[in-house]
Protein backbone atom coordinates (compact mmCIF):
# COMPACT_ATOMS: atom_id res chain seq x y z
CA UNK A 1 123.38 61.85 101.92
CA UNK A 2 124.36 61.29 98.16
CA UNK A 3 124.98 63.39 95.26
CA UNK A 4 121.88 62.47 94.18
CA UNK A 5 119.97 62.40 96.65
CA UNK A 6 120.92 66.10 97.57
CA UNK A 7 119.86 66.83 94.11
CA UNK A 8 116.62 65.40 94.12
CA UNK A 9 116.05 67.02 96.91
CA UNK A 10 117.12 70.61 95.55
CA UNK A 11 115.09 69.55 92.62
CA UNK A 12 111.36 68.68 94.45
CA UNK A 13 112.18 72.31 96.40
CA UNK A 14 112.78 74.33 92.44
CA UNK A 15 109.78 72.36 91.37
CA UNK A 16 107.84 73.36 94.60
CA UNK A 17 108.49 76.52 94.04
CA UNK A 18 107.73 77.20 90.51
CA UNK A 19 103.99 74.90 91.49
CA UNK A 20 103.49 77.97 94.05
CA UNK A 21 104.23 80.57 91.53
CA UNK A 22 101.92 78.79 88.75
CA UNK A 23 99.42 78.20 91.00
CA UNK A 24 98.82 81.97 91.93
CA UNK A 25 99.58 83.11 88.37
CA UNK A 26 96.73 81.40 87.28
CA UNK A 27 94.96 82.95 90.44
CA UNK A 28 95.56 86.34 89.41
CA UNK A 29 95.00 85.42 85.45
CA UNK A 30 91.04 84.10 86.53
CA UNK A 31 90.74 87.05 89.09
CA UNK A 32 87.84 89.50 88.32
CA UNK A 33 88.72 92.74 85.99
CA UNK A 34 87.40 95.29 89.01
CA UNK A 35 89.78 93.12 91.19
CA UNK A 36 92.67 93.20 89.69
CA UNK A 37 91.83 96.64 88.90
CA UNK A 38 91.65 97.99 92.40
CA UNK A 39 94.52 95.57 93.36
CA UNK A 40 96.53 97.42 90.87
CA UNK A 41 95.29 100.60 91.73
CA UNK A 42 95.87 99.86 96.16
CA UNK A 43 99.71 99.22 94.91
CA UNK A 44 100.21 102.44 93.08
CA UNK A 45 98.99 104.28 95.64
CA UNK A 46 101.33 102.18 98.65
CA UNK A 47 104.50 102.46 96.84
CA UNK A 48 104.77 105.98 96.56
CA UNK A 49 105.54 106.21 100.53
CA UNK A 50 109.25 105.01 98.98
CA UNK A 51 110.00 107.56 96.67
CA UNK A 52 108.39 110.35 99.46
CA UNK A 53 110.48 108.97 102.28
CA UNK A 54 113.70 109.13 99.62
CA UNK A 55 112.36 113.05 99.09
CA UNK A 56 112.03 113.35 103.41
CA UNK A 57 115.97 112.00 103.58
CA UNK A 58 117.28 114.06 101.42
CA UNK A 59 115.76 117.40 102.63
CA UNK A 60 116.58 116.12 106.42
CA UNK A 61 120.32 114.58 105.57
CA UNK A 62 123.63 116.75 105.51
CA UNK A 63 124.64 114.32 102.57
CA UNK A 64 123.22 114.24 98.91
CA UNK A 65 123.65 111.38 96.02
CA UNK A 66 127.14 109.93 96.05
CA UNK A 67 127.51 110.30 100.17
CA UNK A 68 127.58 106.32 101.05
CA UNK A 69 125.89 107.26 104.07
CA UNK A 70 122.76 108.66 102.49
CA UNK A 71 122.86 106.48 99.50
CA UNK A 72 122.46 103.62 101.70
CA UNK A 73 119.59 105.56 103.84
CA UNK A 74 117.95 106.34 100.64
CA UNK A 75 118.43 102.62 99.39
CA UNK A 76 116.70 101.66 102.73
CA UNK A 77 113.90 103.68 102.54
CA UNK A 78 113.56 103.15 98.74
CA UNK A 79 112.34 99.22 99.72
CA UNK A 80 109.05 100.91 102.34
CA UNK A 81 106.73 101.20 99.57
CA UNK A 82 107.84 97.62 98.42
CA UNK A 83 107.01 95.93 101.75
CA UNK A 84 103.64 97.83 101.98
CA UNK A 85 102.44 96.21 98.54
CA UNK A 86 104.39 92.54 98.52
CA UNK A 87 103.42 91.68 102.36
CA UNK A 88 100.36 92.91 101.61
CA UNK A 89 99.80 91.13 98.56
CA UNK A 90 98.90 94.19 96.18
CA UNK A 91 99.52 93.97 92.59
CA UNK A 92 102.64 94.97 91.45
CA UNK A 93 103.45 94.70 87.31
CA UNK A 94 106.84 94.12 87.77
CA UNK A 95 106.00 91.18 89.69
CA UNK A 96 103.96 89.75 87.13
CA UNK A 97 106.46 89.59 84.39
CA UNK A 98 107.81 86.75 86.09
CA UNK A 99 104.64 85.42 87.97
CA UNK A 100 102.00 86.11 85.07
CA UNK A 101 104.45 84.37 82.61
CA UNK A 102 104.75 81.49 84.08
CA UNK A 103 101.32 79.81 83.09
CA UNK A 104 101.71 80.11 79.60
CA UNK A 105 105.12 78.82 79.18
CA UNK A 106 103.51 75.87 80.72
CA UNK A 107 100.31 75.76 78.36
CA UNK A 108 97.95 76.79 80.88
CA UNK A 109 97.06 80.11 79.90
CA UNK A 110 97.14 82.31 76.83
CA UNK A 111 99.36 85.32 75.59
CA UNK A 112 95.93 86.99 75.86
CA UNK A 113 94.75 86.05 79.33
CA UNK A 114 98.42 87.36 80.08
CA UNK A 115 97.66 90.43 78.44
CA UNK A 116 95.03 91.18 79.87
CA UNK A 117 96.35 90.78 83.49
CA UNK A 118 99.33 92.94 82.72
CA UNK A 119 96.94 95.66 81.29
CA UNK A 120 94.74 95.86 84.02
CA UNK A 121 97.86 95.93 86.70
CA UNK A 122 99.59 98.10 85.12
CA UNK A 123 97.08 100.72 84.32
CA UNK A 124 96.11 100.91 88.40
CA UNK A 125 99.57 100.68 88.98
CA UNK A 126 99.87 103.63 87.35
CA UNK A 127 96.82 105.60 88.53
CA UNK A 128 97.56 104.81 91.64
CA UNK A 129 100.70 106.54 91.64
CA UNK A 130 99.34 109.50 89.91
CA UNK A 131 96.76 110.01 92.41
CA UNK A 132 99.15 109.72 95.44
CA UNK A 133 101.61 112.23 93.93
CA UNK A 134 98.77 114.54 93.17
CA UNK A 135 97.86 114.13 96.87
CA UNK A 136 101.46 114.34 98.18
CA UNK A 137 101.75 117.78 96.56
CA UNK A 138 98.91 119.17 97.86
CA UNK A 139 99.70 118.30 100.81
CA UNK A 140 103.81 118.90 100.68
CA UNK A 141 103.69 122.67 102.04
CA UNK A 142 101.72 121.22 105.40
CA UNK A 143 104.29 118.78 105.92
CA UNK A 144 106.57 121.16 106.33
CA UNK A 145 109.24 118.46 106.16
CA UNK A 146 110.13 118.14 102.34
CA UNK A 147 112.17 120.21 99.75
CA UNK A 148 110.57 120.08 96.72
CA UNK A 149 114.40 120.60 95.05
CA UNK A 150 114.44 117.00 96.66
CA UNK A 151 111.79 115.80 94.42
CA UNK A 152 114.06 117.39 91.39
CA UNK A 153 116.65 115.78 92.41
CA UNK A 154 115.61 112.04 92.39
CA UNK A 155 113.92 112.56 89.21
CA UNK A 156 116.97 113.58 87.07
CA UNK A 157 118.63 110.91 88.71
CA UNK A 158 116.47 108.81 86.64
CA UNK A 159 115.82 110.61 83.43
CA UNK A 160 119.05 112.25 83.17
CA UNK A 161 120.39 109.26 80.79
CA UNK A 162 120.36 108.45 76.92
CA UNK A 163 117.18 105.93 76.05
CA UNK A 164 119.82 102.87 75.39
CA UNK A 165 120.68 103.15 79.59
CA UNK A 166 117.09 103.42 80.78
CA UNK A 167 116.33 100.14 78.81
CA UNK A 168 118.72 98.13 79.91
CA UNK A 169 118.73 99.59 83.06
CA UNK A 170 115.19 98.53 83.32
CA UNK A 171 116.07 94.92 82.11
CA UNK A 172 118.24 94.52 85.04
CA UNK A 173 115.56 96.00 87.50
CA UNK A 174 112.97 93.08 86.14
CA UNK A 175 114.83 90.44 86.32
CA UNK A 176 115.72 92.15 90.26
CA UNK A 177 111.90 92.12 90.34
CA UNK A 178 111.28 88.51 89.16
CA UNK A 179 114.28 87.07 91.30
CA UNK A 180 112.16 89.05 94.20
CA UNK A 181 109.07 86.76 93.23
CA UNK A 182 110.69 83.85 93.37
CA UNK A 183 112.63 84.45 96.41
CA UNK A 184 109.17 85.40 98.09
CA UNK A 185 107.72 82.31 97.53
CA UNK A 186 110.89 80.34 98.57
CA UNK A 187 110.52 81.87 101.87
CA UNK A 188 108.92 80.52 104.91
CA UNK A 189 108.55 83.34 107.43
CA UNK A 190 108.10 86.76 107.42
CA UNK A 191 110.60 87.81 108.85
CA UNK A 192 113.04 86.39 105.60
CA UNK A 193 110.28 88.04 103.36
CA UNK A 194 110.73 91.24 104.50
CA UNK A 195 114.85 90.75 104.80
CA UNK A 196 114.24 89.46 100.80
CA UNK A 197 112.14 92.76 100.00
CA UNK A 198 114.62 95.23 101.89
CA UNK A 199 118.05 93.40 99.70
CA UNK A 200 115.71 93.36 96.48
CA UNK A 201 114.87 96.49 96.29
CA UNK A 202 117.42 97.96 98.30
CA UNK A 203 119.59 96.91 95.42
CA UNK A 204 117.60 98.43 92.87
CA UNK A 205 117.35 101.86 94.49
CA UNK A 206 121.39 101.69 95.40
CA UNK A 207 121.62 101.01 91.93
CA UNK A 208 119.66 103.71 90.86
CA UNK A 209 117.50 101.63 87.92
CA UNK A 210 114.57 102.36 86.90
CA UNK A 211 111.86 100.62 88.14
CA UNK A 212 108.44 101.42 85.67
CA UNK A 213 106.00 101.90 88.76
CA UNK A 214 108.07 103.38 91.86
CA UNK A 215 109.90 105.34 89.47
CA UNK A 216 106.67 106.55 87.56
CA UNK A 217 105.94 108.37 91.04
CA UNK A 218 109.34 109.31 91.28
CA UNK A 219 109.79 111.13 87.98
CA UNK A 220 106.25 112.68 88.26
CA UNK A 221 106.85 114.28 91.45
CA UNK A 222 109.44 116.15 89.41
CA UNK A 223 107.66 116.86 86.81
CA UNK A 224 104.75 118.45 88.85
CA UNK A 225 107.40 120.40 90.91
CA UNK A 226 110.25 121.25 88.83
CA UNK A 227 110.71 122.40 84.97
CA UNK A 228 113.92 120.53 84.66
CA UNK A 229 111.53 117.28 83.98
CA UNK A 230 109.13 117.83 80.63
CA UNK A 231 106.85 115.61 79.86
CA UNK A 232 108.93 113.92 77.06
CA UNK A 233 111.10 112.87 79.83
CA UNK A 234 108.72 111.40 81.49
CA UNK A 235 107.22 109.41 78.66
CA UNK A 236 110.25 108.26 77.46
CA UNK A 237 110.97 107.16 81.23
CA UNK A 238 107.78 105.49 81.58
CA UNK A 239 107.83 103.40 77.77
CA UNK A 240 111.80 102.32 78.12
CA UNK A 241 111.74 101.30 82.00
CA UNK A 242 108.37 99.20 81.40
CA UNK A 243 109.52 97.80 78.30
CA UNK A 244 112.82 96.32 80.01
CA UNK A 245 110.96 95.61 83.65
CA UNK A 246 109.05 93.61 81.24
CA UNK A 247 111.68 91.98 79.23
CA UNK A 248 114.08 91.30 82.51
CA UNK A 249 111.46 89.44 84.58
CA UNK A 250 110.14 87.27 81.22
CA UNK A 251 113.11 86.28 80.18
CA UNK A 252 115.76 86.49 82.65
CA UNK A 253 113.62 84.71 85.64
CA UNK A 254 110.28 83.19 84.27
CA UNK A 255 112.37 81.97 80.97
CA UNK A 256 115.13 80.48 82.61
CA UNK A 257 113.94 79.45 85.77
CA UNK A 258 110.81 77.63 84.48
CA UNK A 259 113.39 75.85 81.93
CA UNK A 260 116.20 74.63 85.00
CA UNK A 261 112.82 73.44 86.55
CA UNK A 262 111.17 71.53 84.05
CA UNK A 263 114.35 70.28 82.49
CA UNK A 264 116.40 69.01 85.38
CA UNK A 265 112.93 67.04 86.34
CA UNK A 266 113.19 64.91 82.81
């Protein structure tokens, strides 16, 4: 086969991929409020098994942060609550700053209807995590198998930075995310998705970045357990990692993927 025929054929796969990712962006974007809503609300809730199985590993594991061993347990178990919403197709915010962008830097939707989407994602993203960690506590002295000190522990490991960190950190753990949504799509099986999810995200909890909506449960757990974590912390968390989750995904996947794409086919 030629050069350019191995091109063209790289090509119609990039521009298959990006048709995918329009095509449910614009799925979402018409999607009922209450939908997207609940959607939002069914992810929150999922991925805070992640940030509770990080809490189970540390209370169980002779190692703490810095032990390779347990950071790359921790890493592992980081990616559960990730599976539970991408394979089963809850909405995740971070996703959408790459799939929700998409549509309008092709004309097809507004700033608005995008918006509008992220609002309503983000805000049961959000809940949703609230309202597991709420139950989680409640129920943390009957399970008998988690320190709350654990749940100390990963928080600082988040907020115990200066603002300028937790921004960029979150830039890198958007674009992470939005490389994540294209790499989905790519896929064909799902076996390779869930391979895909576990690297991903793995990466991002190895890393330690701060990811708005798995770390919102993760920073609230020790806020609800521990005094080390006020509330400033956790606002200041929450604004800077959602701020560069958003940026990362926009610009460093959506941006620059949807311009290889449509460029490379004139």
């Amino acid at each position: 086969m030629s050069d350019s025929e191995t091109d063209s054929t790289e090509q119609m796969t990039s521009r298959n991929i990006l048709g995918s990712l329009l095509e449910s962006g614009l799925h979402e974007m018409n999607r009922e409020r209450s939908g997207l809503l609940l959607s939002g609300l069914s992810a929150g809730l999922d991925i805070g098994f992640g940030p509770l199985m990080m809490a189970v590993v540390l209370t169980l594991s002779p190692g703490t942060f810095g032990d390779l061993s347990t950071e790359l347990l921790l890493a592992s178990v980081y990616s559960i609550g990730f599976m539970f919403v991408i394979l089963g197709r809850s909405e995740l915010f971070t996703e959408h700053t790459t799939l929700a962008v998409i549509p309008v830097l092709d004309h097809q939707a507004s700033v608005r209807q995008l918006g509008r989407l992220w609002g309503l994602v983000y805000v049961g993203n959000i809940v949703g995590g609230l309202l597991f960690t709420l139950l989680v506590t409640l129920l943390m002295p009957e399970l008998g198998v988690v320190d709350p000190a654990a749940f100390e522990t990963i928080a600082l490991k988040l907020v115990d930075h200066d603002l300028t960190w937790l921004f960029v950190g979150g830039v890198f753990a958007g674009w992470l995310m939005g490389l994540l949504a294209w790499l989905i799509t790519a896929a064909q099986d799902t076996t390779a998705r869930i391979l895909l999810v576990l690297i991903v995200t793995g990466t991002i909890g190895l890393l330690h970045l701060p990811h708005s909506i798995a770390g919102n449960v993760e920073v609230l757990f020790g806020l609800i357990v521990s005094s080390a974590i006020t509330p400033a912390d956790y606002v200041a968390f929450l604004a800077l990692a959602t701020l560069g989750n958003a940026f990362g995904g926009a610009v460093f996947v959506a941006l620059l993927k949807y311009g290889h794409v449509v460029r490379g086919a004139n």
